[in-house]
C-alpha atoms as a PDB file:
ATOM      1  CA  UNK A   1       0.000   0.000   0.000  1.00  0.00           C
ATOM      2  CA  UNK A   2       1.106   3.630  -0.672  1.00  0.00           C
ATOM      3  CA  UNK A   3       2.358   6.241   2.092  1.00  0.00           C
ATOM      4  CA  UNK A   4      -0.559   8.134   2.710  1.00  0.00           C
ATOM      5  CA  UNK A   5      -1.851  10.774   5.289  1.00  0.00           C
ATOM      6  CA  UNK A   6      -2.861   8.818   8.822  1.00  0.00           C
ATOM      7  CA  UNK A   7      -6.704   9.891   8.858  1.00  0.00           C
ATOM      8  CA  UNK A   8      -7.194   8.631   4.943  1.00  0.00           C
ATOM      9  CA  UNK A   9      -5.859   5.521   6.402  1.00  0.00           C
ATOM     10  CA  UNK A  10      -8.303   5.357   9.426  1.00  0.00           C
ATOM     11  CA  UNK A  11     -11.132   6.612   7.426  1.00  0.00           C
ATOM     12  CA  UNK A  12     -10.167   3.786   4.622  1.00  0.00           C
ATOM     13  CA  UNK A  13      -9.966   1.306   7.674  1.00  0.00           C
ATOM     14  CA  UNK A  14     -13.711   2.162   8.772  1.00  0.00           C
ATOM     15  CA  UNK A  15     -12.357   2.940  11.841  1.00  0.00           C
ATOM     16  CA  UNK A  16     -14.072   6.823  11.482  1.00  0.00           C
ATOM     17  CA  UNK A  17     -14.492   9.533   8.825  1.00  0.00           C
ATOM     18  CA  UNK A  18     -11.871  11.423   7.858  1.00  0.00           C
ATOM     19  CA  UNK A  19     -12.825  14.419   9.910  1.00  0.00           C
ATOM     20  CA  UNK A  20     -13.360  12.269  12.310  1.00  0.00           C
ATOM     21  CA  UNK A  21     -10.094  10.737  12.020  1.00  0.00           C
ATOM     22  CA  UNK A  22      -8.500  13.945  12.403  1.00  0.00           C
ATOM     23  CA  UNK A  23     -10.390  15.141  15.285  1.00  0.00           C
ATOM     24  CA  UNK A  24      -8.591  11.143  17.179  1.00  0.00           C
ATOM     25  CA  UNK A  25      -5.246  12.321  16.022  1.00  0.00           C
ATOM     26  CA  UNK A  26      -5.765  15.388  17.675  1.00  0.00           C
ATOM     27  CA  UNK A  27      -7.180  13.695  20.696  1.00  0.00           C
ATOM     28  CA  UNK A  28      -3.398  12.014  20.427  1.00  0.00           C
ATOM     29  CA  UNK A  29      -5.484   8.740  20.005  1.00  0.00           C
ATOM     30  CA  UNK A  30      -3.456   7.315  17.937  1.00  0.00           C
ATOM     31  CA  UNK A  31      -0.048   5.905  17.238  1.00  0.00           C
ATOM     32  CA  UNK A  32       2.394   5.335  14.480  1.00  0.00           C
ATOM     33  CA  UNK A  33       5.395   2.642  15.917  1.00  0.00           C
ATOM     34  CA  UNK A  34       4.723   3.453  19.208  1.00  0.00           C
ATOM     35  CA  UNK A  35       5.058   7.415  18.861  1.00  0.00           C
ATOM     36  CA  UNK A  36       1.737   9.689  18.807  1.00  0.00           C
ATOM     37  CA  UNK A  37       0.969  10.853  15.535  1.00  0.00           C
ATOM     38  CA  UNK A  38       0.950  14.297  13.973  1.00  0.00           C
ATOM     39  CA  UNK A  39      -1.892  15.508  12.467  1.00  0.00           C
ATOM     40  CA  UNK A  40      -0.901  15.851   8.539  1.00  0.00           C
ATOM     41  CA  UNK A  41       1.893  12.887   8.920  1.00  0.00           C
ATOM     42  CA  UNK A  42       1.247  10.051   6.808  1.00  0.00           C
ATOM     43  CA  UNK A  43       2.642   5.905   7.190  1.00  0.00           C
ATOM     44  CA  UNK A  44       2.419   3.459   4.930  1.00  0.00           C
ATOM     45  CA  UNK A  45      -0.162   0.557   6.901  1.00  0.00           C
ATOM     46  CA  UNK A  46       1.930  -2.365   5.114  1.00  0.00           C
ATOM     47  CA  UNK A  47       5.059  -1.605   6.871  1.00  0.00           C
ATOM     48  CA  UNK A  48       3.826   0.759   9.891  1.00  0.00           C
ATOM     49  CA  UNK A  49       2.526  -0.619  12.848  1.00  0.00           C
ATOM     50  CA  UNK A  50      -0.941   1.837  13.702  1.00  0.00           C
ATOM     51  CA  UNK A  51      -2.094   1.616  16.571  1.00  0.00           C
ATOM     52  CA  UNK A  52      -5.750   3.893  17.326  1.00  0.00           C
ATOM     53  CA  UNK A  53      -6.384   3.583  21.564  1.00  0.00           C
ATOM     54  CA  UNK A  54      -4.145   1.100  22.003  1.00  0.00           C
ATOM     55  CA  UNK A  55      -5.706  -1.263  19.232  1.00  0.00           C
ATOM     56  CA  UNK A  56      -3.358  -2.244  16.191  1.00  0.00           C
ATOM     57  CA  UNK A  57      -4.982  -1.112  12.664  1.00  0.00           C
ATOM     58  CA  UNK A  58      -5.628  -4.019  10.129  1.00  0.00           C
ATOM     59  CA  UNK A  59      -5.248  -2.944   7.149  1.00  0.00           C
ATOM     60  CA  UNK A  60      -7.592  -6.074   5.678  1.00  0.00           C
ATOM     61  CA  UNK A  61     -10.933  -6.214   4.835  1.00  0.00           C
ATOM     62  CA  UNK A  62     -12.134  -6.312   8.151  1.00  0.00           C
ATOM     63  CA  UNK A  63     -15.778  -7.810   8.860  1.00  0.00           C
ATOM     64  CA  UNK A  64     -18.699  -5.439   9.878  1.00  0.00           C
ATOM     65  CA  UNK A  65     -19.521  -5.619  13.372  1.00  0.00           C
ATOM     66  CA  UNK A  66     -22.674  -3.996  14.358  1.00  0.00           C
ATOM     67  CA  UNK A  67     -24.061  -4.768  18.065  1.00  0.00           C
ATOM     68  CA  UNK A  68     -27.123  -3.119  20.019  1.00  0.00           C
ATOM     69  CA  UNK A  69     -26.557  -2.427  23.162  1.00  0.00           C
ATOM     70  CA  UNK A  70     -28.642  -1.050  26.231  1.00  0.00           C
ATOM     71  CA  UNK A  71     -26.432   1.671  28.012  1.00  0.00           C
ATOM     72  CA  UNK A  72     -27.756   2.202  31.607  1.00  0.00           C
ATOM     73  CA  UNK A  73     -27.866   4.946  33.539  1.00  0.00           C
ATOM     74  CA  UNK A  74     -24.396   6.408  34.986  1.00  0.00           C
ATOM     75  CA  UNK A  75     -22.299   4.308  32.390  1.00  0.00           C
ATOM     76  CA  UNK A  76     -20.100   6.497  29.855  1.00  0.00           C
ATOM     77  CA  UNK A  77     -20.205   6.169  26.031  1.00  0.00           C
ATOM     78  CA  UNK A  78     -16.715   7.297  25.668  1.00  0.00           C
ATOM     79  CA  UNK A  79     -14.122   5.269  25.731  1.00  0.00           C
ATOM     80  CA  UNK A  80     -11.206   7.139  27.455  1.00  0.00           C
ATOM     81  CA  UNK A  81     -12.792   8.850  30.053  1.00  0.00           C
ATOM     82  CA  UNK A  82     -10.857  11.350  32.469  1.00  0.00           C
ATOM     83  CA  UNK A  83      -8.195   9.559  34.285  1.00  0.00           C
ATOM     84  CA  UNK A  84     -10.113  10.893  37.725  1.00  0.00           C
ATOM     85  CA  UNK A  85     -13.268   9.443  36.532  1.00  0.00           C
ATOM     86  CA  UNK A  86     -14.040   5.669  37.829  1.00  0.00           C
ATOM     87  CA  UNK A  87     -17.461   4.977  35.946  1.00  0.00           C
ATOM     88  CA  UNK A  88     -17.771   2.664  33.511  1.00  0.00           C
ATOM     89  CA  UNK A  89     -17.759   2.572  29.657  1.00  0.00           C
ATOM     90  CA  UNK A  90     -19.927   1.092  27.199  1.00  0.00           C
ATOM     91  CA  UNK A  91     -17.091  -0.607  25.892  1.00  0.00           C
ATOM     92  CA  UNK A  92     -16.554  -2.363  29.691  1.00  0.00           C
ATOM     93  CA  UNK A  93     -19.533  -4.142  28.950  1.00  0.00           C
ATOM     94  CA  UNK A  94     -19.138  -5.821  25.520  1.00  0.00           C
ATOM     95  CA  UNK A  95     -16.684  -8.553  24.624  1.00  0.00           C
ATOM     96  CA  UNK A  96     -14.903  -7.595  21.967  1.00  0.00           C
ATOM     97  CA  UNK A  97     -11.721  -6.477  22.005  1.00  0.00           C
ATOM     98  CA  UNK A  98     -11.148  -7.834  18.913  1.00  0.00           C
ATOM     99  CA  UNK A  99     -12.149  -4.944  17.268  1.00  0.00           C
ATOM    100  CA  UNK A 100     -12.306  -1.075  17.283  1.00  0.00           C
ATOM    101  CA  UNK A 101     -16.060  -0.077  17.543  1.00  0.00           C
ATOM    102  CA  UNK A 102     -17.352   3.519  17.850  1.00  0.00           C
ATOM    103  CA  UNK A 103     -21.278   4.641  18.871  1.00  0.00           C
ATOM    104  CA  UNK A 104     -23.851   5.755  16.250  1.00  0.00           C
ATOM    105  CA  UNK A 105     -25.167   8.598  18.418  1.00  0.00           C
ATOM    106  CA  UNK A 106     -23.721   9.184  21.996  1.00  0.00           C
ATOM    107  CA  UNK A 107     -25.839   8.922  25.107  1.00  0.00           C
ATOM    108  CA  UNK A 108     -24.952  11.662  28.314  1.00  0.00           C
ATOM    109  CA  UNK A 109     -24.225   9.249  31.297  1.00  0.00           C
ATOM    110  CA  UNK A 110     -27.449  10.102  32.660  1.00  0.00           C
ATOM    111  CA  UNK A 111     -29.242   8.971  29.559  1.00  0.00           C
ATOM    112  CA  UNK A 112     -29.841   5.561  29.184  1.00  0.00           C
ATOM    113  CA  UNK A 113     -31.213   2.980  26.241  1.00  0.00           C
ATOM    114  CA  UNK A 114     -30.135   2.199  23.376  1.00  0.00           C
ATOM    115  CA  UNK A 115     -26.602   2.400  21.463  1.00  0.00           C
ATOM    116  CA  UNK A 116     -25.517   0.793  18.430  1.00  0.00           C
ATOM    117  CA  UNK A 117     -21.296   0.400  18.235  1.00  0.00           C
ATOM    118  CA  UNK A 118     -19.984  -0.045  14.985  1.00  0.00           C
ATOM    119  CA  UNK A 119     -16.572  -0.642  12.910  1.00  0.00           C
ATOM    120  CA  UNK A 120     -18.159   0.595   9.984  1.00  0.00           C
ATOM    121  CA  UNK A 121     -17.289   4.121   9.798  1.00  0.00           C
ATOM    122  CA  UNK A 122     -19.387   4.995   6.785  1.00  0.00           C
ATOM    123  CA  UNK A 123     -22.552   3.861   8.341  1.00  0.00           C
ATOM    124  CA  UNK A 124     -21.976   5.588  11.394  1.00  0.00           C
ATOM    125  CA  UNK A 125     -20.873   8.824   9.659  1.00  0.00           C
ATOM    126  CA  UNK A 126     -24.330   8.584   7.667  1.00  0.00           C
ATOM    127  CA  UNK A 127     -26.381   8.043  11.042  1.00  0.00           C
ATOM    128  CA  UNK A 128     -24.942  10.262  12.962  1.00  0.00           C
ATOM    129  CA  UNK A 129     -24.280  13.185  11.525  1.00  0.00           C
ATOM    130  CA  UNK A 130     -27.138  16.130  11.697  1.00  0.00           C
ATOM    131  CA  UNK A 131     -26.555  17.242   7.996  1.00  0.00           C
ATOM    132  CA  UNK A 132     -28.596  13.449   7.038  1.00  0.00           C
ATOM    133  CA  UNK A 133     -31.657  14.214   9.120  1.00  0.00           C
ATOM    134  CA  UNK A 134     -31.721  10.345  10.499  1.00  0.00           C
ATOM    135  CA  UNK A 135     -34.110   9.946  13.579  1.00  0.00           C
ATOM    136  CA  UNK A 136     -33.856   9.073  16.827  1.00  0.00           C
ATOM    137  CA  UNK A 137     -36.446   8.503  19.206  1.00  0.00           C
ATOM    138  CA  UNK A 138     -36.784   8.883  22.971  1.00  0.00           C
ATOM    139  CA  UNK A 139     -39.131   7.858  26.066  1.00  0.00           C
ATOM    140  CA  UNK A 140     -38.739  11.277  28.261  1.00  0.00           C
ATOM    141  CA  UNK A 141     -40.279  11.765  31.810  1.00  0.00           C
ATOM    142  CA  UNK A 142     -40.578  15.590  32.374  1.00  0.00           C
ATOM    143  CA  UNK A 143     -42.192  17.098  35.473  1.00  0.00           C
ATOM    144  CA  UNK A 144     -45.688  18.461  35.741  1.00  0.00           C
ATOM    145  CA  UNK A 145     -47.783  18.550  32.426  1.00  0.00           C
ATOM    146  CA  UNK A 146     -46.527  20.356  29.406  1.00  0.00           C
ATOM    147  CA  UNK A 147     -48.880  22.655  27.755  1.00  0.00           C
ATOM    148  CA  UNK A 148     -50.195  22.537  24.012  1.00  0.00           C
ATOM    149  CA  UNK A 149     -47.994  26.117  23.353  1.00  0.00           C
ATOM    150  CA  UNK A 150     -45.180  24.177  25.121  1.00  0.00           C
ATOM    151  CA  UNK A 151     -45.382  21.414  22.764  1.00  0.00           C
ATOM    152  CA  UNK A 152     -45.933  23.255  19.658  1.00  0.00           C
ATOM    153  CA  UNK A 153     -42.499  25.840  20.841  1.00  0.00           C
ATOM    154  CA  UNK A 154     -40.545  22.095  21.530  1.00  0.00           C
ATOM    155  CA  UNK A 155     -41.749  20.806  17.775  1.00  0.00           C
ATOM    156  CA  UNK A 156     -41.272  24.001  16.367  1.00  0.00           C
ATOM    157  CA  UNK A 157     -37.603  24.165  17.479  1.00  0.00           C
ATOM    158  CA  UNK A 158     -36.269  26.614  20.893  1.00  0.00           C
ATOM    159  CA  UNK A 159     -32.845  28.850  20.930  1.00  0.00           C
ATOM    160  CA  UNK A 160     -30.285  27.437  22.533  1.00  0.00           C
ATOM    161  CA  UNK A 161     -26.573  28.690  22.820  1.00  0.00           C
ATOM    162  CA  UNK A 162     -25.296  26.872  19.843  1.00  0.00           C
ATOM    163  CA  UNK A 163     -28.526  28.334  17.663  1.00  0.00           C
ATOM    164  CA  UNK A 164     -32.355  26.770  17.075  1.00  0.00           C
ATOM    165  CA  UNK A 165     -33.288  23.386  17.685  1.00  0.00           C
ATOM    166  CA  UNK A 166     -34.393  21.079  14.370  1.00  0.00           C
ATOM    167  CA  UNK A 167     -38.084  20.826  13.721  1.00  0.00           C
ATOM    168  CA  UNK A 168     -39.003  17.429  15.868  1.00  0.00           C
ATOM    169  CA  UNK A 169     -41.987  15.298  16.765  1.00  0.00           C
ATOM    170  CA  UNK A 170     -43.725  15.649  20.869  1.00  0.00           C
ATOM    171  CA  UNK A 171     -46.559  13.980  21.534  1.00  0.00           C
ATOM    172  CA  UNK A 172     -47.935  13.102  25.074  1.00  0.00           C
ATOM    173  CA  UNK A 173     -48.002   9.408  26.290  1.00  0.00           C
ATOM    174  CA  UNK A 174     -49.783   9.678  29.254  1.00  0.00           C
ATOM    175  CA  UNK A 175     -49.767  12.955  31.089  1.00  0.00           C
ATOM    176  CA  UNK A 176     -50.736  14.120  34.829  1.00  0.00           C
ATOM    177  CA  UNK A 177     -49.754  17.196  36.732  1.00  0.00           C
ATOM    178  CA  UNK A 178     -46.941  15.587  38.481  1.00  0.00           C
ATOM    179  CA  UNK A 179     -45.417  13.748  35.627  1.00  0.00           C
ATOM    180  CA  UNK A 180     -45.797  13.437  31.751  1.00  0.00           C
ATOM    181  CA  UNK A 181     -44.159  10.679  29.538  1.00  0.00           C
ATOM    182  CA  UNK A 182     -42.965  12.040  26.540  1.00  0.00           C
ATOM    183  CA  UNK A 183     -42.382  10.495  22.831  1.00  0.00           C
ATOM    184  CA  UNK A 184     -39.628  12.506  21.314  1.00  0.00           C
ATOM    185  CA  UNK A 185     -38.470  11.849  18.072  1.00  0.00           C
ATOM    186  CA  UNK A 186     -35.494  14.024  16.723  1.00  0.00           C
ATOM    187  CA  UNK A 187     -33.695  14.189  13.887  1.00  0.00           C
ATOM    188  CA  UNK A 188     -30.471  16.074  15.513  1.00  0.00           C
ATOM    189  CA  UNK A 189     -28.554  15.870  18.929  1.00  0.00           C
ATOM    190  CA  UNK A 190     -26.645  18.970  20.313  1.00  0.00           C
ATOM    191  CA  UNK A 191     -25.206  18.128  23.597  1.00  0.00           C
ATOM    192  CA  UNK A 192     -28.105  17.547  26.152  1.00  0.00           C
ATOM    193  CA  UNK A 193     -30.475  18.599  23.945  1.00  0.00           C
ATOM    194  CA  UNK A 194     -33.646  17.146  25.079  1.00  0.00           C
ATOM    195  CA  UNK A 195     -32.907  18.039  28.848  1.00  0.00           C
ATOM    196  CA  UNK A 196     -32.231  21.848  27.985  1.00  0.00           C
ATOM    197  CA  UNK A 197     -35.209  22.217  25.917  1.00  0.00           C
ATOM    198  CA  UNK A 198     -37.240  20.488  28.398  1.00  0.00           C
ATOM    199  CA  UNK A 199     -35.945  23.047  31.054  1.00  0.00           C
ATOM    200  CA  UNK A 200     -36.458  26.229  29.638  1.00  0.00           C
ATOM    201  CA  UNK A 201     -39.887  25.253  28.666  1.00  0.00           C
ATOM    202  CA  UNK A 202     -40.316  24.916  32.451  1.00  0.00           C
ATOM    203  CA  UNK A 203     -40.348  20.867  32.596  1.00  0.00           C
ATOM    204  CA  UNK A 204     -36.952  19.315  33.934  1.00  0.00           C
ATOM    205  CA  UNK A 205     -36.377  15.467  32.846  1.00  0.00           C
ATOM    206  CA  UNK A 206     -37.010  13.150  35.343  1.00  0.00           C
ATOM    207  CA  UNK A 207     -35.729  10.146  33.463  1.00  0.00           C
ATOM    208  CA  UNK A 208     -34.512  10.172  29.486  1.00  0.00           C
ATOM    209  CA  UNK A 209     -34.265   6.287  27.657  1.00  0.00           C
ATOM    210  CA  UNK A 210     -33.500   6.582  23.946  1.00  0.00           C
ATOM    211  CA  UNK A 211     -35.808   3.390  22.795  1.00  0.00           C
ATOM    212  CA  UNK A 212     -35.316   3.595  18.645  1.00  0.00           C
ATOM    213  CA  UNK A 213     -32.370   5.036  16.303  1.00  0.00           C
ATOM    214  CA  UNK A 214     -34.315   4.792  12.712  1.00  0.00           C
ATOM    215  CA  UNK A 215     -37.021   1.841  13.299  1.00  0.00           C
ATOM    216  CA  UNK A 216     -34.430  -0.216  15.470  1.00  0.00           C
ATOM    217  CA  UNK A 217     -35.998  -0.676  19.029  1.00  0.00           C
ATOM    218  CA  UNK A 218     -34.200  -1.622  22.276  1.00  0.00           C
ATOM    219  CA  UNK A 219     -36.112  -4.576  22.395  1.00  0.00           C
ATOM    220  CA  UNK A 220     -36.167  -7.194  25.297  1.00  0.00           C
ATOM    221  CA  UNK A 221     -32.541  -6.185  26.381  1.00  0.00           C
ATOM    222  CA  UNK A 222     -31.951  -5.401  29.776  1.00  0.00           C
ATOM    223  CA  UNK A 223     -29.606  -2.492  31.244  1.00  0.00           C
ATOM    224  CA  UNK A 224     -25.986  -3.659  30.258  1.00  0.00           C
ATOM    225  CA  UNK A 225     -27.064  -6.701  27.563  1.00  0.00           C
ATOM    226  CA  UNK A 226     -26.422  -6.576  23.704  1.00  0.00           C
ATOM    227  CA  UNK A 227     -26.685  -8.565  20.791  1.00  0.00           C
ATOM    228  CA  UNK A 228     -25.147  -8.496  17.593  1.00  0.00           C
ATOM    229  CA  UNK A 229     -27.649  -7.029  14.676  1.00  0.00           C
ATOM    230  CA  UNK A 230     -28.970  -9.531  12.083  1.00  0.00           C
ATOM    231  CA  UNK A 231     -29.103  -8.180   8.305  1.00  0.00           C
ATOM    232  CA  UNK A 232     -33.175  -7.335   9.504  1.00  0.00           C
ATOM    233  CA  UNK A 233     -32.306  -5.349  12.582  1.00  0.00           C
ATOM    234  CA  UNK A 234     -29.609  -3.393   9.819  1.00  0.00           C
ATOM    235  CA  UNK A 235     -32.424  -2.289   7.417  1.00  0.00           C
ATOM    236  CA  UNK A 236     -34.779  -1.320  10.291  1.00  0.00           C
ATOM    237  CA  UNK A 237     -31.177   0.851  11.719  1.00  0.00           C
ATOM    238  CA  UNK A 238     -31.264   2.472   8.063  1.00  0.00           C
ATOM    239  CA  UNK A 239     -34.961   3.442   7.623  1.00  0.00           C
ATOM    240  CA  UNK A 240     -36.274   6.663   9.350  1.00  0.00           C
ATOM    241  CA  UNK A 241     -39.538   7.211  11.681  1.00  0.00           C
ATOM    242  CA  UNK A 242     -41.956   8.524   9.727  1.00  0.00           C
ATOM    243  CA  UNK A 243     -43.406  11.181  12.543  1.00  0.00           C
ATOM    244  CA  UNK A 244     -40.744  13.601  12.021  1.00  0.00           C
ATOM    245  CA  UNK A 245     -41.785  13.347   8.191  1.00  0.00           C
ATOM    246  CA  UNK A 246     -45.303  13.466   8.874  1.00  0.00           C
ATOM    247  CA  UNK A 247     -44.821  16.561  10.659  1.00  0.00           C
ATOM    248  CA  UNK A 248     -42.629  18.315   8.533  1.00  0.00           C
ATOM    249  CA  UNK A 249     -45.062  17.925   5.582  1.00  0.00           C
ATOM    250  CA  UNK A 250     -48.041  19.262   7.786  1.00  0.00           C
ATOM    251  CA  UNK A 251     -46.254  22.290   8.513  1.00  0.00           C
ATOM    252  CA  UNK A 252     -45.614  22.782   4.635  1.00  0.00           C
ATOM    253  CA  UNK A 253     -49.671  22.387   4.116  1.00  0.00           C
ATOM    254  CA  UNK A 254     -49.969  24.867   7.050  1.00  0.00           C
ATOM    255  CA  UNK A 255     -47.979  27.208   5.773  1.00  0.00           C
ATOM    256  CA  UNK A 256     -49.382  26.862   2.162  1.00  0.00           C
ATOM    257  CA  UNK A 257     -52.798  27.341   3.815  1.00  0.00           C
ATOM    258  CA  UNK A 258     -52.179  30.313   5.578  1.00  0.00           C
ATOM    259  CA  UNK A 259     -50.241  31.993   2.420  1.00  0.00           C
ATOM    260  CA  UNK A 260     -54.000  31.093   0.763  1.00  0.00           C
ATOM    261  CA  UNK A 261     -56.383  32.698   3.367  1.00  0.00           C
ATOM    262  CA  UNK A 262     -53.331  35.938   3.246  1.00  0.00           C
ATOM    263  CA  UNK A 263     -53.964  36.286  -0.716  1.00  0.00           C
ATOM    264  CA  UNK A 264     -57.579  36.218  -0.388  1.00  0.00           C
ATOM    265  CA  UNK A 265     -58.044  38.552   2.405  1.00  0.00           C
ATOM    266  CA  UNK A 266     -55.636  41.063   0.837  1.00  0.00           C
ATOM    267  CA  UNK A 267     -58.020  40.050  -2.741  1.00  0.00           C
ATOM    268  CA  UNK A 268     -55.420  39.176  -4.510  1.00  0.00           C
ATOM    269  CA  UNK A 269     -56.070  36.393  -7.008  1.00  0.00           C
ATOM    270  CA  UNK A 270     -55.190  32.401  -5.720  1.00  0.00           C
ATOM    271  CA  UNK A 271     -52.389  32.160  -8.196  1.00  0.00           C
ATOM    272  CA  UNK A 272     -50.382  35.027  -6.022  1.00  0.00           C
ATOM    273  CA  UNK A 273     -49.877  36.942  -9.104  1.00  0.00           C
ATOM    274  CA  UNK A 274     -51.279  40.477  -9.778  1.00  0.00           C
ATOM    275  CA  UNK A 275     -53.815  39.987 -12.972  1.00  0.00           C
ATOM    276  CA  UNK A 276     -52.846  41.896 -15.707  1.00  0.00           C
ATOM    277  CA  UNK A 277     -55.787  43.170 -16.931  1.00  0.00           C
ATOM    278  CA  UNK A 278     -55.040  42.093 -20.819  1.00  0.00           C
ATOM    279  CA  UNK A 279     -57.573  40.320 -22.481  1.00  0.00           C
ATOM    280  CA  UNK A 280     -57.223  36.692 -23.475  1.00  0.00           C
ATOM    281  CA  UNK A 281     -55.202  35.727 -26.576  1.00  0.00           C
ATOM    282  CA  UNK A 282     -58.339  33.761 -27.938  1.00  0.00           C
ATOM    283  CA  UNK A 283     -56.432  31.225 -29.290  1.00  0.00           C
ATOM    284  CA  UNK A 284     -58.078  27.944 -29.550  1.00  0.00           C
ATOM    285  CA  UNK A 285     -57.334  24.998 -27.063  1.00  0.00           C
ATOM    286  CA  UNK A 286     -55.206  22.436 -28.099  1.00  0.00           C
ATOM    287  CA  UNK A 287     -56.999  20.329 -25.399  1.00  0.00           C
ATOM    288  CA  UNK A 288     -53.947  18.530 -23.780  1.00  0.00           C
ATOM    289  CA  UNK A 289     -53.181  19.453 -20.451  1.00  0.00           C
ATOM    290  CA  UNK A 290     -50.132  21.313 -19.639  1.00  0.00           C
ATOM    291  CA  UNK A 291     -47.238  19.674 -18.197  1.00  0.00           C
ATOM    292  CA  UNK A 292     -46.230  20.218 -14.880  1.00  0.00           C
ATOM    293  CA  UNK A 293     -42.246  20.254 -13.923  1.00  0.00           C
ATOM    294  CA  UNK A 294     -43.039  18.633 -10.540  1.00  0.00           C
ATOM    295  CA  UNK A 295     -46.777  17.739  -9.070  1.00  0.00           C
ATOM    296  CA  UNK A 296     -45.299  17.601  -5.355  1.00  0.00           C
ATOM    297  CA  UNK A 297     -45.746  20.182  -3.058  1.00  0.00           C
ATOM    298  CA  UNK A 298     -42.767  22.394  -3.039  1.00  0.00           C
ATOM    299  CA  UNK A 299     -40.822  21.223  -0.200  1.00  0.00           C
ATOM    300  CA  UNK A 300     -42.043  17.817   0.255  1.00  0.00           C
ATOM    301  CA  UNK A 301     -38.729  15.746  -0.818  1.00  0.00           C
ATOM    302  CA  UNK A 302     -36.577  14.775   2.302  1.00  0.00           C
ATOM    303  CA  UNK A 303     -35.754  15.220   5.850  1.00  0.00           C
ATOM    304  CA  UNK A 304     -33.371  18.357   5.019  1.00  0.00           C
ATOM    305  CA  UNK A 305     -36.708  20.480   4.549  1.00  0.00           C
ATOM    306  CA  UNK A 306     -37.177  20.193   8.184  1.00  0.00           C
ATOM    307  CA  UNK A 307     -34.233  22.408   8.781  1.00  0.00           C
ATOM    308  CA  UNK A 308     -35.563  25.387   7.300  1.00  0.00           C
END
């Protein structure tokens, strides 16, 4: 193999993106003969012996490994925590150090449900990143009940430092005055997002389980089990819930509606365009309908739209 720059050679490995790659060697993650690498220096994998957290890099076409795993509560999904800290990691509780896996999504420590660790960096990349809208979904206890204007402000998307919150789905499970279970269903996750929404709409999180990523479920694992994914639990991993979707398009027809009842109450005509007063050309029908470019509602295409 050719000399190449360290994070091609990770990201080639599936062992992260190449962004991500870079952001490990600057995390002085990773090793090149038993020095820390450089960001920007390159090896050549046949000869050099790379070495990411301690784990040699093999340079063969390494098998997937995808495994499901319920985090519990108070157990951290990195895996080099600060040398004071004595908690657990995810990776403490699966066998298999025979391979370097990284989580599709990250859980806070006092988050728990479920994780999905992968080798495959492409995959994870794709389900983890906001930019591809993928959805995640979340049983949240919140105290007291949340009102219908809280709701819509949650869905709608709330300021935090980092900017607004994606568009998401909120929709009450069973609600009393003392405490509400929440279905949450996001398509983004800034760092303890759903808590810091959840507090500034005046609702703290009582307890927070992530139960789907896509149409994956947690399932009948326990606190601290996993399994390894079959090729049916992969396509479920892949494919989106639709509620996020669902509500994305009725805030399109919303929006078109309320554009409608604006242009009628201001008398303009439905088509939004001032008539021109000419007379018609008076040219006979051909009587074949015109062509439309593109019948779907303007908007209506993917998860992206959400974001605007």
């Amino acid at each position: 193999m050719p000399v190449e720059r360290i994070q091609k050679i990770l990201a080639g490995a599936n062992i992260a993106s190449r962004r991500a790659a870079e952001s490990l060697i600057e995390q002085k993650r990773v090793r090149v003969n038993g020095e820390i690498a450089d960001l920007g220096a390159k090896a050549d994998p046949a000869v050099d012996v790379i070495e990411v957290d301690g784990v040699r890099l093999r340079t063969d076409a390494e098998t997937k490994v995808y495994i499901a795993l319920y985090k519990p509560r108070h157990v951290l999904t990195t895996s080099t925590p600060h040398r004071t800290d004595k908690r657990q990691t995810v990776y403490d509780l699966i066998d298999r150090k025979d391979v370097h896996l990284f989580p599709i999504g990250r859980l806070d420590a006092d988050s728990e449900g479920l994780l999905v660790l992968t080798n495959d960096g492409a995959l994870a990349q794709k389900l983890s990143h906001p930019s591809f809208r993928h959805t995640k979904t979340y049983k949240v206890e919140v105290v007291g009940l949340p009102s219908t204007e809280a709701l819509d402000k949650w869905q709608s998307g709330v300021f935090l430092e980092e900017g607004k919150t994606a568009p998401c789905s909120v929709t009450i499970i069973k609600g009393s005055p003392k405490l509400t279970v929440l279905r949450v269903v996001m398509t983004e996750g800034k760092k303890r997002q759903i808590r810091r929404v959840a507090a500034q709409l005046g609702h703290n999180v009582k307890r927070l389980t992530r139960t789907h990523i896509g149409m994956l479920g947690v399932g009948s694992l326990r606190p601290g089990e996993w399994r390894d994914l079959t090729p049916q639990d992969l396509k479920a991993l892949k494919t989106p819930a639709q509620e996020v979707l669902t509500a994305a398009r009725r805030r399109i027809a919303e929006r078109s509606a309320a554009a409608s009842a604006d242009r009628q109450s201001s008398g303009r005509p439905s088509s939004g365009r001032p008539h021109s007063g000419r007379p018609q050309s008076g040219r006979p029908s051909s009587g074949r309908p015109r062509s439309r470019p593109n019948s779907r509602p303007q908007g209506v295409r993917t998860l992206v739209d959400m974001g605007e």
